[in-house]
C-alpha atoms as a PDB file:
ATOM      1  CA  UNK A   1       2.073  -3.999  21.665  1.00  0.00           C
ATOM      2  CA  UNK A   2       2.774  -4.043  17.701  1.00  0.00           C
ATOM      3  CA  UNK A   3       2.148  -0.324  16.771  1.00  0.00           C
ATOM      4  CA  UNK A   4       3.900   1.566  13.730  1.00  0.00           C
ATOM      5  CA  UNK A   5       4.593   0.707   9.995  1.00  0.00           C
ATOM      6  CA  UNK A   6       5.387  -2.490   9.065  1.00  0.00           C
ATOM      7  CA  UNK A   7       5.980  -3.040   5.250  1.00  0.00           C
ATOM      8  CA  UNK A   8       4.909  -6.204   3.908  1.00  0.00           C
ATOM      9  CA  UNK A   9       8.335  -7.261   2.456  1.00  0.00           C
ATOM     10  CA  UNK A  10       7.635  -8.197  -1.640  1.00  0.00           C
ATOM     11  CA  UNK A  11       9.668 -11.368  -2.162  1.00  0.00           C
ATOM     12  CA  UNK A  12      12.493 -10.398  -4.878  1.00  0.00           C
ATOM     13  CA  UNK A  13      12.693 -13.054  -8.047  1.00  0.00           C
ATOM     14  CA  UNK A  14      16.249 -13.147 -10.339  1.00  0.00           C
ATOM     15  CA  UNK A  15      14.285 -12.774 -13.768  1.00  0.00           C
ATOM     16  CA  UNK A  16      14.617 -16.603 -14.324  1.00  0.00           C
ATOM     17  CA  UNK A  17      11.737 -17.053 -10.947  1.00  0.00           C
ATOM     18  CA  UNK A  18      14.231 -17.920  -7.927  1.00  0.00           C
ATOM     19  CA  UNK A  19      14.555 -16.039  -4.962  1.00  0.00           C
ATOM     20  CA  UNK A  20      16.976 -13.071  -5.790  1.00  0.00           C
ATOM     21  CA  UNK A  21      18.450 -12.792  -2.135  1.00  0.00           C
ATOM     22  CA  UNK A  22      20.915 -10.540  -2.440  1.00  0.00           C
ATOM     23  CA  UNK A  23      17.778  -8.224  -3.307  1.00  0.00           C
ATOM     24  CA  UNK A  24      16.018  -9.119   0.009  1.00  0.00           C
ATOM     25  CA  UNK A  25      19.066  -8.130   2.061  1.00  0.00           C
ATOM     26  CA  UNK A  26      19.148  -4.816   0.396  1.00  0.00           C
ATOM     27  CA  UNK A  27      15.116  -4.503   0.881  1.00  0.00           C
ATOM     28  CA  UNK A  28      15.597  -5.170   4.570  1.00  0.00           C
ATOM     29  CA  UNK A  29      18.025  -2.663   5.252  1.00  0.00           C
ATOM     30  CA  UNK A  30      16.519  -0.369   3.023  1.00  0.00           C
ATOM     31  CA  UNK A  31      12.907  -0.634   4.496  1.00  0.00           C
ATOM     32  CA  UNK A  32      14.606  -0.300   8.141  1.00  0.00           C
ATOM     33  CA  UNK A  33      16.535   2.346   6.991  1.00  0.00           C
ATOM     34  CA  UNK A  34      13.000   4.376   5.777  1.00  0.00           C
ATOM     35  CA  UNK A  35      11.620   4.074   9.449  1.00  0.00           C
ATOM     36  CA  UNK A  36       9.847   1.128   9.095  1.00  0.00           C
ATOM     37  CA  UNK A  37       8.691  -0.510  13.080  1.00  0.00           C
ATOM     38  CA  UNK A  38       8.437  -3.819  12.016  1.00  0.00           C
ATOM     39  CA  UNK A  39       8.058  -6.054   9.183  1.00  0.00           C
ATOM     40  CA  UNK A  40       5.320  -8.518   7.620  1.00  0.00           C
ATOM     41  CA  UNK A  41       6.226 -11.621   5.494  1.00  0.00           C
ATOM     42  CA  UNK A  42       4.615 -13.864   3.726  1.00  0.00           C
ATOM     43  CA  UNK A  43       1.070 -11.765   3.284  1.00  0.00           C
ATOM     44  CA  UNK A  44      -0.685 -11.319  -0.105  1.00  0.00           C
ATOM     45  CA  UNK A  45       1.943  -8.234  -0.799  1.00  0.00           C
ATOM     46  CA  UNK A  46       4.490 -10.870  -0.987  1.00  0.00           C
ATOM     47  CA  UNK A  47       3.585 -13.432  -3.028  1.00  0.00           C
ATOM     48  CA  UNK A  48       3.652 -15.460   0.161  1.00  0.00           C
ATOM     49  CA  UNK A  49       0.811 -17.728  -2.057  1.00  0.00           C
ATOM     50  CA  UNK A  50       3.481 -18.223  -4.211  1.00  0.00           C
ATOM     51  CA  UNK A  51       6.444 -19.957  -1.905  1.00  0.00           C
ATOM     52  CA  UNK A  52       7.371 -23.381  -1.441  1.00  0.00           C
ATOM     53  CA  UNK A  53       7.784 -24.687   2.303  1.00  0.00           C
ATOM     54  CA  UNK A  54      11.093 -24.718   2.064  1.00  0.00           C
ATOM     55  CA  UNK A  55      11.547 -21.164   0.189  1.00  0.00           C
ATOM     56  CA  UNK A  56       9.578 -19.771   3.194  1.00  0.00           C
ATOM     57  CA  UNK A  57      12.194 -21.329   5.558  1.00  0.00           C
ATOM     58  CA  UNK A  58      15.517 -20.144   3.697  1.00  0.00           C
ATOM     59  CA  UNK A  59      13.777 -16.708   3.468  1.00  0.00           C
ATOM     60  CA  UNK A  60      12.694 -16.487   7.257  1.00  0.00           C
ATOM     61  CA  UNK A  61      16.283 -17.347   8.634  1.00  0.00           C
ATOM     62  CA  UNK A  62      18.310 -14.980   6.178  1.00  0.00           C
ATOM     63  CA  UNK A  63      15.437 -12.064   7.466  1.00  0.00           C
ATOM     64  CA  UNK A  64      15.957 -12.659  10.893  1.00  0.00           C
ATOM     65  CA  UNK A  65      19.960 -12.767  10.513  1.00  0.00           C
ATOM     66  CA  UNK A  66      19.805  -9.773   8.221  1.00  0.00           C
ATOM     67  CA  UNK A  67      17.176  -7.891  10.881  1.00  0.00           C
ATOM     68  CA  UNK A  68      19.515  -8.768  14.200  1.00  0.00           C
ATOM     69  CA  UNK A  69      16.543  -7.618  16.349  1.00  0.00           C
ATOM     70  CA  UNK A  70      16.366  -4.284  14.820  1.00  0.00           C
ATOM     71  CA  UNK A  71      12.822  -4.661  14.317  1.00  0.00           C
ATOM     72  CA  UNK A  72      10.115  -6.829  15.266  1.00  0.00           C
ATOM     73  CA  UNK A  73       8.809  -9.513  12.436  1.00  0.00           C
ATOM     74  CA  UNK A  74       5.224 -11.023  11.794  1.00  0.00           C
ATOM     75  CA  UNK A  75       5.090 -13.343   9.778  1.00  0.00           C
ATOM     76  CA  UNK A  76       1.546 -14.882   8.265  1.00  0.00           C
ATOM     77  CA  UNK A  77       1.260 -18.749   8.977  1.00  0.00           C
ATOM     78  CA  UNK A  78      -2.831 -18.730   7.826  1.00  0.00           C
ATOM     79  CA  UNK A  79      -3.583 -22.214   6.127  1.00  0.00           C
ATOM     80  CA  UNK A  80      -6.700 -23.849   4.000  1.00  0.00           C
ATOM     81  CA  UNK A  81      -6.515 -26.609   7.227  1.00  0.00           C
ATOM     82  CA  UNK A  82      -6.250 -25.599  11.093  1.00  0.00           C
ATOM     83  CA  UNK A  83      -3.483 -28.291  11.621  1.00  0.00           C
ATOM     84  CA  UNK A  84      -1.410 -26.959   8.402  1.00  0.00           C
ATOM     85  CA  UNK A  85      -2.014 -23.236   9.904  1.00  0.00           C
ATOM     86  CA  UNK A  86      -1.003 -24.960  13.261  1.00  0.00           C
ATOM     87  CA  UNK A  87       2.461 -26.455  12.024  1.00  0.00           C
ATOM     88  CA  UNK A  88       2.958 -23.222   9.841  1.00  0.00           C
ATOM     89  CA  UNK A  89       2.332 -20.997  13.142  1.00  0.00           C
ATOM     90  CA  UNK A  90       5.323 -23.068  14.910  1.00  0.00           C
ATOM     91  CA  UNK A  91       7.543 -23.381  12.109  1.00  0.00           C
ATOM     92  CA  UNK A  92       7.180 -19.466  12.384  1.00  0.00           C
ATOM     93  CA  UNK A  93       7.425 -18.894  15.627  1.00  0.00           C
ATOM     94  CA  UNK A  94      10.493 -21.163  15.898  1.00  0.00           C
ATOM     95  CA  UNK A  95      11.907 -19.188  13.134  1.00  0.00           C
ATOM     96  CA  UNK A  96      12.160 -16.052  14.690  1.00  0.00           C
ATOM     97  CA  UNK A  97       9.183 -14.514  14.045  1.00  0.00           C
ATOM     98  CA  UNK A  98       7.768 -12.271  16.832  1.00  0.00           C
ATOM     99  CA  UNK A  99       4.053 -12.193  16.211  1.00  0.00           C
ATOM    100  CA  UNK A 100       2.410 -14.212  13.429  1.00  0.00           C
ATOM    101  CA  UNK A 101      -0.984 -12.681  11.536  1.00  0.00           C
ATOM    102  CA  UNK A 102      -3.382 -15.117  10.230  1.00  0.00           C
ATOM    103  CA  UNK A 103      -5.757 -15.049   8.145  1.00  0.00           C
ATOM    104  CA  UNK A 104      -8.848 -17.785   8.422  1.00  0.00           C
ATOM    105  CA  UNK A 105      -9.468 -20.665   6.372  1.00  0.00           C
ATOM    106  CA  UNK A 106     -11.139 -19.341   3.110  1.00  0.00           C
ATOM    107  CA  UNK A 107     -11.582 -23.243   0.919  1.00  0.00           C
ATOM    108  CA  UNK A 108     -14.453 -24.595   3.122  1.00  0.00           C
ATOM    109  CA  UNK A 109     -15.424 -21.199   4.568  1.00  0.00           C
ATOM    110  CA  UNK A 110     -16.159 -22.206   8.360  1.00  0.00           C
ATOM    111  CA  UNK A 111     -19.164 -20.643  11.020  1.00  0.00           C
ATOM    112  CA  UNK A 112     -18.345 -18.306  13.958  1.00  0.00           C
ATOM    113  CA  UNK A 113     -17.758 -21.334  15.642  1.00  0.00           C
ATOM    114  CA  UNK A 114     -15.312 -23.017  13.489  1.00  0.00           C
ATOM    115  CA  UNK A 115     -12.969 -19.684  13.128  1.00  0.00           C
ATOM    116  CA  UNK A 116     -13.123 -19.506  16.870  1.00  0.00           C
ATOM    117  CA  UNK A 117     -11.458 -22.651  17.477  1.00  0.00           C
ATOM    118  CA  UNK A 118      -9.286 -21.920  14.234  1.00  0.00           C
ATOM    119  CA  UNK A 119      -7.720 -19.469  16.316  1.00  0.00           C
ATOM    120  CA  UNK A 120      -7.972 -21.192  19.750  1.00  0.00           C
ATOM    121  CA  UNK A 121      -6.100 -24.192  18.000  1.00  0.00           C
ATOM    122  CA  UNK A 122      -2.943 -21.956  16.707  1.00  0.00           C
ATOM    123  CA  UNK A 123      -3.392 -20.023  19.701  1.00  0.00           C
ATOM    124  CA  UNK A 124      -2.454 -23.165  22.253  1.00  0.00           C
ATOM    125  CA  UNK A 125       0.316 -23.865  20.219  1.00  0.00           C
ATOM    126  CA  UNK A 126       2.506 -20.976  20.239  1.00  0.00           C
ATOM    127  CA  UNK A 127       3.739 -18.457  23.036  1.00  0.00           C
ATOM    128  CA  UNK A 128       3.933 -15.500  20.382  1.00  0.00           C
ATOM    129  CA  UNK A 129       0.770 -12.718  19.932  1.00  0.00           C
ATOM    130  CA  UNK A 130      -1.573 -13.411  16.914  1.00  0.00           C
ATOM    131  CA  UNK A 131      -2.921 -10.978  14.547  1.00  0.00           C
ATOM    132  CA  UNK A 132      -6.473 -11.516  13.091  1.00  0.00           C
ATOM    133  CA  UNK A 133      -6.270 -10.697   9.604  1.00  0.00           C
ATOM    134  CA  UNK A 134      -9.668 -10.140   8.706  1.00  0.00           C
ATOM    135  CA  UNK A 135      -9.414 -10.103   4.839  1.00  0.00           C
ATOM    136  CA  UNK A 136     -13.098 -10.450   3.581  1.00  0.00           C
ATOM    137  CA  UNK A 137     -11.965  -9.346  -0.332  1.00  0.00           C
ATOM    138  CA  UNK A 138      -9.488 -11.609  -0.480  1.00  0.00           C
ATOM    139  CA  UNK A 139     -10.642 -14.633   1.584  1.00  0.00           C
ATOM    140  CA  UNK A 140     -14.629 -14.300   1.595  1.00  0.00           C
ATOM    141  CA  UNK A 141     -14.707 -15.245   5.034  1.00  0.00           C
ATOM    142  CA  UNK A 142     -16.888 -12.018   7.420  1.00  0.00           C
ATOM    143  CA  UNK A 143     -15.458 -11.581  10.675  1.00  0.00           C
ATOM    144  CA  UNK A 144     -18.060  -9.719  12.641  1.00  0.00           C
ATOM    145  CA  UNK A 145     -16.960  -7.113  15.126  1.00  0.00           C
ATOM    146  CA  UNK A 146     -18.543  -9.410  17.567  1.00  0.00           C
ATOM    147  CA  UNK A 147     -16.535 -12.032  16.703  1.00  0.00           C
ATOM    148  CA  UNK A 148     -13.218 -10.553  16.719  1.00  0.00           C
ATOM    149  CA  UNK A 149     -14.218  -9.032  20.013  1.00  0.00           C
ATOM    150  CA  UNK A 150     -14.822 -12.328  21.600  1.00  0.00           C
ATOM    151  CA  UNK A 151     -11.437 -13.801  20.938  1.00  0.00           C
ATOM    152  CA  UNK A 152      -9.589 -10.678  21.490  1.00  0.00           C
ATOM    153  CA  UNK A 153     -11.356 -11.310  25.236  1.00  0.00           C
ATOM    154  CA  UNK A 154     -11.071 -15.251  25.667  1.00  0.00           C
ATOM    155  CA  UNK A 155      -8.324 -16.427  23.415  1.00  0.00           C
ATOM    156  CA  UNK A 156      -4.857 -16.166  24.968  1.00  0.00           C
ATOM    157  CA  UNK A 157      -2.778 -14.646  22.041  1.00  0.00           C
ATOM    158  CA  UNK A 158      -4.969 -12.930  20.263  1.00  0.00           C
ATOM    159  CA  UNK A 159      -3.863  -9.407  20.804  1.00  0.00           C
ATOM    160  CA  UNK A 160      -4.262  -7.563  17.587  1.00  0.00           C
ATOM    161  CA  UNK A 161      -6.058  -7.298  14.281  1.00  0.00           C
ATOM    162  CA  UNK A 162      -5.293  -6.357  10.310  1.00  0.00           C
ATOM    163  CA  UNK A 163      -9.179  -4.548   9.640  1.00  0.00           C
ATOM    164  CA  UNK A 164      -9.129  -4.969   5.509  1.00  0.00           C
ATOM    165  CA  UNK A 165     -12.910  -5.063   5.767  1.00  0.00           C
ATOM    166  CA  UNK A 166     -14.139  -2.317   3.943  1.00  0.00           C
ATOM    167  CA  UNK A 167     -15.822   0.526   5.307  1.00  0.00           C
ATOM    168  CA  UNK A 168     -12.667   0.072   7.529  1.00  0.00           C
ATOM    169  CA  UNK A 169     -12.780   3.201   9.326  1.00  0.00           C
ATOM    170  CA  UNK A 170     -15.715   2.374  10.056  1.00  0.00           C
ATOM    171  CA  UNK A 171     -15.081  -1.073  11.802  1.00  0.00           C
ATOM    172  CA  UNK A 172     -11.932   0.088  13.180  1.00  0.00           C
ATOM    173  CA  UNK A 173     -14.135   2.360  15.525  1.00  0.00           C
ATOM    174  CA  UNK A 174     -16.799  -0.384  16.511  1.00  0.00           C
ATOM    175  CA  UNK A 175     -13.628  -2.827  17.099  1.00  0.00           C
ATOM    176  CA  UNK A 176     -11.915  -0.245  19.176  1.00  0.00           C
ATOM    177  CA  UNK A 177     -14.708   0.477  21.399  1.00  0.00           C
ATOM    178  CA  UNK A 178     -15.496  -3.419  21.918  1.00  0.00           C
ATOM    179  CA  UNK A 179     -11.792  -4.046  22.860  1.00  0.00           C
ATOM    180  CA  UNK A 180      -9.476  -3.550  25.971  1.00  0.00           C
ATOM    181  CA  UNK A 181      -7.152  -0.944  25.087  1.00  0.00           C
ATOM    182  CA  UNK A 182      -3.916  -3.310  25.146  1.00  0.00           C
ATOM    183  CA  UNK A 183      -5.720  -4.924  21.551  1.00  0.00           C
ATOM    184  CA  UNK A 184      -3.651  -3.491  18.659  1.00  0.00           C
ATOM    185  CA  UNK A 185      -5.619  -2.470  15.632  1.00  0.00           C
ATOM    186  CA  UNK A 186      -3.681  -2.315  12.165  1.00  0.00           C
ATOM    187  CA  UNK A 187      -4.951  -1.036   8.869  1.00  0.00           C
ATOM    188  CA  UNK A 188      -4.564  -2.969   5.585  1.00  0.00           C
ATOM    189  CA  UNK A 189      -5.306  -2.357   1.873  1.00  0.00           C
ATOM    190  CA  UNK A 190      -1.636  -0.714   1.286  1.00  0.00           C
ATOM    191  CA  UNK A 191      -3.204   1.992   3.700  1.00  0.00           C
ATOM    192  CA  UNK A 192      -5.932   3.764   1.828  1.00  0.00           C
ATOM    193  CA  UNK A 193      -7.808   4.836   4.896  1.00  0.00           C
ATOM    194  CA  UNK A 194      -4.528   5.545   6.655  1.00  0.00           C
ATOM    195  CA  UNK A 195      -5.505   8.936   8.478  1.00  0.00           C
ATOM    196  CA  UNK A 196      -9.078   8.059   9.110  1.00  0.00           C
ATOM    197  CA  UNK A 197      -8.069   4.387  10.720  1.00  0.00           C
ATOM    198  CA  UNK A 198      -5.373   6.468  13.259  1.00  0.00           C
ATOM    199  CA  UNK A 199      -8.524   8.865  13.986  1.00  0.00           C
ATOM    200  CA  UNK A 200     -10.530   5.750  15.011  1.00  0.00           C
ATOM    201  CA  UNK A 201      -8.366   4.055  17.258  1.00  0.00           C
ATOM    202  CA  UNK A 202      -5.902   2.158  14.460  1.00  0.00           C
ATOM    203  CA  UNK A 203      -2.095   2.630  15.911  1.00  0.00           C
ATOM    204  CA  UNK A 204      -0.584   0.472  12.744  1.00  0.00           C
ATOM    205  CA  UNK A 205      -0.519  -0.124   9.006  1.00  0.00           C
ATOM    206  CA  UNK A 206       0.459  -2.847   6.795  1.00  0.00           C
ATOM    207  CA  UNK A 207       1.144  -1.336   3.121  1.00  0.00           C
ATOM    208  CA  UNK A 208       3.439  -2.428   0.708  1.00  0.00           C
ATOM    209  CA  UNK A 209       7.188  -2.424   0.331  1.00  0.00           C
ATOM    210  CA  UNK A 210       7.529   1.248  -1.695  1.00  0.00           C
ATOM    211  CA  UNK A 211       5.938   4.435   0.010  1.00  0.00           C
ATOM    212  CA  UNK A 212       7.373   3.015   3.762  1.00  0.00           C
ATOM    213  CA  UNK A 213       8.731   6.641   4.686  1.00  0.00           C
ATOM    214  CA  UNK A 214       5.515   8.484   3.789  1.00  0.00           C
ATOM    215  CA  UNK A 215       3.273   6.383   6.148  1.00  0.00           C
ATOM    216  CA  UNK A 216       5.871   6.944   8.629  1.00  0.00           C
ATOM    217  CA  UNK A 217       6.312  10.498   8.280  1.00  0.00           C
ATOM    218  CA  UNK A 218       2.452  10.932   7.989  1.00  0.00           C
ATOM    219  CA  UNK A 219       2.202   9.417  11.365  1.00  0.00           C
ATOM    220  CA  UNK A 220       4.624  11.232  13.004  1.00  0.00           C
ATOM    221  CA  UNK A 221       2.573  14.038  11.658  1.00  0.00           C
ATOM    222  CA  UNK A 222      -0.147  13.354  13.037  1.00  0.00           C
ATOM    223  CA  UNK A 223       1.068  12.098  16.338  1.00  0.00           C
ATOM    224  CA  UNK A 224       2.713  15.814  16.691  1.00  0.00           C
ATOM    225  CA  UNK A 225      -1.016  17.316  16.002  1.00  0.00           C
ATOM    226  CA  UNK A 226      -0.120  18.431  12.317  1.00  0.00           C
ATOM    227  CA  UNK A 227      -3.219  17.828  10.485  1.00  0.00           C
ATOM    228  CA  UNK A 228      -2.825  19.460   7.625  1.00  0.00           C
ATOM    229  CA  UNK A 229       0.831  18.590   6.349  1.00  0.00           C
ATOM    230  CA  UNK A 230      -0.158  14.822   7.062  1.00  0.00           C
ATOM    231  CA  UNK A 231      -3.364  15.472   4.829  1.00  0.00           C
ATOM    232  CA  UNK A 232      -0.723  17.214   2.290  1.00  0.00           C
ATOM    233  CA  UNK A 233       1.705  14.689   1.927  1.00  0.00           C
ATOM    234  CA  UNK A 234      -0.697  11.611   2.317  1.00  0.00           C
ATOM    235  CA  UNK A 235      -2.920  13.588  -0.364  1.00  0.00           C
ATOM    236  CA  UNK A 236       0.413  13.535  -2.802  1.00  0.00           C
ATOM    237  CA  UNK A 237       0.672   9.583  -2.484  1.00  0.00           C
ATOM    238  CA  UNK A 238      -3.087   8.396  -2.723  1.00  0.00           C
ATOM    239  CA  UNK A 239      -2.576   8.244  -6.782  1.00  0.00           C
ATOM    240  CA  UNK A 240       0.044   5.926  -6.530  1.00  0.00           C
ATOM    241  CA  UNK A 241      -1.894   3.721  -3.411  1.00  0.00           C
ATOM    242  CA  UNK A 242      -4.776   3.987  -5.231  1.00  0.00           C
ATOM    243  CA  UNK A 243      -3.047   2.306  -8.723  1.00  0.00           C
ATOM    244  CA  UNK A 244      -1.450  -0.507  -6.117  1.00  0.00           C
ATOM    245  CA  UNK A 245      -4.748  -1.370  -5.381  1.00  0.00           C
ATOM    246  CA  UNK A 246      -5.939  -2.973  -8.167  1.00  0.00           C
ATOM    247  CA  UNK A 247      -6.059  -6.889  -7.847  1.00  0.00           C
ATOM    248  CA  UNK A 248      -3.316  -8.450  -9.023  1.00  0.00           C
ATOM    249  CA  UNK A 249      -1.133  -5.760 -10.166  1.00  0.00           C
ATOM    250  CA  UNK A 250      -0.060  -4.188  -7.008  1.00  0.00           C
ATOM    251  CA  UNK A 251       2.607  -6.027  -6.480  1.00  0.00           C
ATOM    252  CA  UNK A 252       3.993  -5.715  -9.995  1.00  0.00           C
ATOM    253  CA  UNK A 253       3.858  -1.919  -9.286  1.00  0.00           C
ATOM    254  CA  UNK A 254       5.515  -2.045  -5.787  1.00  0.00           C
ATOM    255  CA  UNK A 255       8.251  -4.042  -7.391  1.00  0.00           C
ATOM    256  CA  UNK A 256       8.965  -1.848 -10.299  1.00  0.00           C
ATOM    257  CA  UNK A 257       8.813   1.015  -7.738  1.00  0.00           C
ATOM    258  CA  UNK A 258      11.506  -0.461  -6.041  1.00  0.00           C
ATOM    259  CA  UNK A 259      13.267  -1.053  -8.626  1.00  0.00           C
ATOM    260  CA  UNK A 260      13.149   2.160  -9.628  1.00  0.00           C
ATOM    261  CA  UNK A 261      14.632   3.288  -6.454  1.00  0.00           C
ATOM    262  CA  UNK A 262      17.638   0.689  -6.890  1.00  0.00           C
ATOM    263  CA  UNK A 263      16.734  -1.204  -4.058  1.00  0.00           C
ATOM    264  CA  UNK A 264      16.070  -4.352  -6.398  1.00  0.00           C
ATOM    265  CA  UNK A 265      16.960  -5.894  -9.578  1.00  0.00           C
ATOM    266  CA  UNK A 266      13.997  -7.084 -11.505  1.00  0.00           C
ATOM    267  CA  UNK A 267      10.778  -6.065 -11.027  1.00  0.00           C
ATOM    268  CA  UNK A 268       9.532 -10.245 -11.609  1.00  0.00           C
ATOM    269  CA  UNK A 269       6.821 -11.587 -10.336  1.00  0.00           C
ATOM    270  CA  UNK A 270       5.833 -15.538 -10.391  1.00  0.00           C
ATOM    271  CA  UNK A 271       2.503 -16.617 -11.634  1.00  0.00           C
ATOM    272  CA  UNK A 272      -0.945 -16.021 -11.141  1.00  0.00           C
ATOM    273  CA  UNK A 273       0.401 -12.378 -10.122  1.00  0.00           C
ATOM    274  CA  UNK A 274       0.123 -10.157 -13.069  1.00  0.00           C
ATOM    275  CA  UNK A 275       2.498  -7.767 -14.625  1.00  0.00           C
ATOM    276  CA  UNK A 276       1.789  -4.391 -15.368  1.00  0.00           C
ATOM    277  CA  UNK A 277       2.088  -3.727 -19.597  1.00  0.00           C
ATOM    278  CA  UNK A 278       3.873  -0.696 -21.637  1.00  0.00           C
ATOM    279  CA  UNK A 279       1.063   1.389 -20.722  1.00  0.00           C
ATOM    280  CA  UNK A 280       0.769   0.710 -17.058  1.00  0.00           C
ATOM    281  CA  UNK A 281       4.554   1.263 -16.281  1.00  0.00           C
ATOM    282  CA  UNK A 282       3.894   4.558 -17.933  1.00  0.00           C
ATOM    283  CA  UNK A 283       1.308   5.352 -15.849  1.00  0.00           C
ATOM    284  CA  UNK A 284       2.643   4.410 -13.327  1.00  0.00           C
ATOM    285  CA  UNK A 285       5.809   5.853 -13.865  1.00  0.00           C
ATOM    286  CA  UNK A 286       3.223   9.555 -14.308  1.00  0.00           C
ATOM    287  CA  UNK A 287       2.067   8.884 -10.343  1.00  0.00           C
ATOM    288  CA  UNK A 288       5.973   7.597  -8.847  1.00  0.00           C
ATOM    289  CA  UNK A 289       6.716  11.041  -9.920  1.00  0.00           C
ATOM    290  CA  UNK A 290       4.219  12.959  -8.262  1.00  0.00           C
ATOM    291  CA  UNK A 291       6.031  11.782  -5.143  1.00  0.00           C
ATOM    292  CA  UNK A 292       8.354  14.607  -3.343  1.00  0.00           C
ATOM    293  CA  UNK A 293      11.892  13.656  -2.268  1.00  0.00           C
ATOM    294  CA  UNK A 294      12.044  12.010   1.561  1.00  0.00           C
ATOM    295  CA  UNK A 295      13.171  14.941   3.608  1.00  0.00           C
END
């Protein structure tokens, strides 16, 4: 069962807008190196929307040669069409990738129904365990706790779920009382509600690439029953999770994070992502700092 941190890995640009992948091997190792337990590509926090087919590809096979099965990989293969998200789910899973998350079609926004065999298509065409990434902000597609109950139960490889559906500590609990207790439950939105998710029956998070040892360690924290230095140190970061939240700019902050920390070269991202002006790098810059040494 997928259970931990996994980083959604930012996709590094040269400042010219191609792939900088000396960058990514250096992320990899680096977010490995900061505890991560697995690894998401392709999401929003990547720029995934960004990618060409054949970008994805090249990307996928240097991660998995880079990883050598240090840590698992899920990769998201959602698509506009279910036979795109179909091809896109094998491509992956032929790839390497060792769980795929999915998010539903969001152009023609379909019934209960139609996301049902959405997932029951991808489902019977891969051996590898899905994650439901039920996105409503971003994809303005509701996923009912009903819903996600009912093909946790009846379809084959749906064993987990990315809850981004704000209150989502709130739906968390309802989804973990309606499921088996094999059914992972992951937390989303760069782990805002990180504490009260675990405290509801979440065992996961998906943030972004930059704060992967302080989800960890707050974890661990809790998992050893210390409440209040999890609280503490979780307390430190919300600034700085809080200022990665806002649409559009997140990932221009996670990048010049990262930069910051050497781990890449430019902080470019590719267009419609935004970048973050003077005065938001020197915010930004104001809340990075707040941040205490990994210890």
């Amino acid at each position: 069962m997928l259970k931990g941190v996994y980083p959604i890995v930012v996709t590094p640009f040269h400042d010219d807008g191609s792939i900088d992948h000396e960058s990514l091997d250096r992320l990899i190792d680096h977010l490995i190196e900061q505890g991560a337990h697995g690894l998401g590509l392709f999401g929003n926090a990547s720029e995934g929307y960004t990618l060409l087919g054949a970008e994805r590809a090249e990307m996928l096979k240097r991660i998995v040669k880079r990883v050598n099965g240090r840590v698992p990989l899920v990769v998201s293969s959602g698509h506009t069409g279910t036979d795109a998200a179909v091809q896109l789910s094998r491509e992956a899973e032929d790839g390497g990738a060792g769980a795929l998350m999915v998010l539903p079609p969001y152009f023609l926004k379909p019934d209960g129904e139609g996301i049902f065999f959405y997932f029951q298509s991808i489902s019977a065409a891969v051996k590898i365990p899905i994650m439901v990434q039920d996105a409503p902000l971003m994809s303005q597609v509701p996923m009912p706790v009903p819903l996600l109950a009912r093909m946790a139960k009846e379809i084959a490889n749906v064993r987990s779920a990315k809850v981004e559906a704000p209150p989502t500590a709130a739906k968390t609990g309802a989804l973990a009382k309606a499921v088996n207790s094999g059914f992972a439950i992951f937390g989303g939105l760069n782990g805002q509600f990180l504490i009260e998710e675990i405290d509801r029956g979440a065992v996961g998070t998906m943030p972004s690439s930059d704060l992967t040892w302080v989800y960890v360690r707050v974890m661990e924290m809790l998992a050893a029953g210390k409440r209040a230095e999890a609280w503490s140190l979780f307390s430190v970061a919300l600034p700085l999770i809080r200022f990665e939240l806002q649409p559009g700019l997140g990932v221009s902050a996670a990048k010049h994070n990262l930069v910051a920390q050497k781990v890449l070269k430019s902080a470019r991202v590719r267009h419609p992502t935004q970048s973050l002006d003077s005065i938001g790098l020197e915010e930004l810059k104001t809340l990075r700092d707040l941040i205490p040494p990994r210890s």
